[in-house]
Protein backbone atom coordinates (compact mmCIF):
# COMPACT_ATOMS: atom_id res chain seq x y z
CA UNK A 1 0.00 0.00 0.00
CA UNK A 2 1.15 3.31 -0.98
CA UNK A 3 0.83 6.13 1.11
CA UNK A 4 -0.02 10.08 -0.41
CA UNK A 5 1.77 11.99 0.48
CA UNK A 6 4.56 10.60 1.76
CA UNK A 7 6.18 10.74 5.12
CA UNK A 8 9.66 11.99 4.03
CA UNK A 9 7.29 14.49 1.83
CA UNK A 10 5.82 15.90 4.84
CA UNK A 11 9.13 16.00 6.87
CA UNK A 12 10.44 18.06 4.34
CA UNK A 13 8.09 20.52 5.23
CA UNK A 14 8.09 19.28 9.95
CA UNK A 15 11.74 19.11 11.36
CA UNK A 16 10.29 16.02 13.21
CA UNK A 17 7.60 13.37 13.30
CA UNK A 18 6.27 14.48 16.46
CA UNK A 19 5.43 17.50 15.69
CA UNK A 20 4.03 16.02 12.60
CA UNK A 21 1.99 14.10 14.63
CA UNK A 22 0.99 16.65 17.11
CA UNK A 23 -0.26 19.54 14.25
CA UNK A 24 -2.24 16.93 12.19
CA UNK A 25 -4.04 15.71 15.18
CA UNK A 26 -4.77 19.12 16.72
CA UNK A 27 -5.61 20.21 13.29
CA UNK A 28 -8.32 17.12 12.67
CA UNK A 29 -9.51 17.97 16.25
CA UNK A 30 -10.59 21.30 15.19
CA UNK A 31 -11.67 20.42 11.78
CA UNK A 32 -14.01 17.91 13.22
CA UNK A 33 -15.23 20.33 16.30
CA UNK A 34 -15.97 22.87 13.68
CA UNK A 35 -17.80 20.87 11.41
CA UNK A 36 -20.17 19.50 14.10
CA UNK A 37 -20.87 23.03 15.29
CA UNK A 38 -21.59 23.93 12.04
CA UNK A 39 -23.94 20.78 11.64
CA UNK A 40 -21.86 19.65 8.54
CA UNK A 41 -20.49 16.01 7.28
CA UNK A 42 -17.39 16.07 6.37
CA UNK A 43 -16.41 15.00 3.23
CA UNK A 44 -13.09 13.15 3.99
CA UNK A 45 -11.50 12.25 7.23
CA UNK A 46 -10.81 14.91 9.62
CA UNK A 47 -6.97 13.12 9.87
CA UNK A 48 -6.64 12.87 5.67
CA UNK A 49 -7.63 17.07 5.42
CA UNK A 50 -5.09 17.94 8.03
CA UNK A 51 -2.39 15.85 5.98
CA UNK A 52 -3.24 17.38 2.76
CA UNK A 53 -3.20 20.76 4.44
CA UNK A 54 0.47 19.79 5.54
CA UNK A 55 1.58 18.64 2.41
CA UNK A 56 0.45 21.68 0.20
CA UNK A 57 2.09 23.98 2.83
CA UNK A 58 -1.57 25.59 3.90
CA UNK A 59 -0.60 24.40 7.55
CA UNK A 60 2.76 24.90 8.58
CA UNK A 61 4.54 25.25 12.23
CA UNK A 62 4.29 28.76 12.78
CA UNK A 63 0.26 29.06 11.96
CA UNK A 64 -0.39 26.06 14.24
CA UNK A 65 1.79 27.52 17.27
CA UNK A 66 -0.37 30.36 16.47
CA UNK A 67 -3.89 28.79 16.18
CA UNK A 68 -4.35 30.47 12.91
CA UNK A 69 -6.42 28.69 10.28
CA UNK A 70 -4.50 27.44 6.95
CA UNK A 71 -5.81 29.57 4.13
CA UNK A 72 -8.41 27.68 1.69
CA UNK A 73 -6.58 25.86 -1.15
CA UNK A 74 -9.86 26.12 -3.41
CA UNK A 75 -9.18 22.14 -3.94
C-alpha cells in the first residue's frame, strides 16, 4: 500500500515526526469540532484534510503555534 503523500514528503516541510503528529491531530480535532458546530459532514477524514493541508504547505509550524487557520486551497 502506498501512502499520499509521503512521510519523508511531509518531513520536508516538519523538522520532526512528532510535531508532525501533534499539528495533524490538533488540526483534525478542530476540523471535526468545527464541522459539528456547524452541523456539517465532512467529506473526507478529519486526519486525511489535516495531511493534505500539511503537504500543500496551507498548515505549517508557525500558523499552528499560532492557532491560525490554513488559508483555503480552493481544492
Amino acid at each position: 500500500m502506498l501512502l499520499y503523500p509521503a512521510i519523508r514528503d511531509l518531513l520536508d516541510k516538519v523538522p520532526s515526526r512528532y510535531m508532525l503528529v501533534n499539528m495533524v491531530a490538533n488540526r483534525a480535532r478542530k476540523l471535526s469540532s468545527e464541522a459539528e458546530k456547524e452541523g456539517e459532514p465532512l467529506q473526507e477524514k478529519a486526519v486525511s484534510m489535516a495531511i493534505n493541508e500539511v503537504a500543500s504547505g496551507a498548515l505549517t509550524i508557525e500558523s499552528a503555534e499560532q492557532g491560525e487557520q490554513p488559508e483555503e486551497t480552493g481544492e
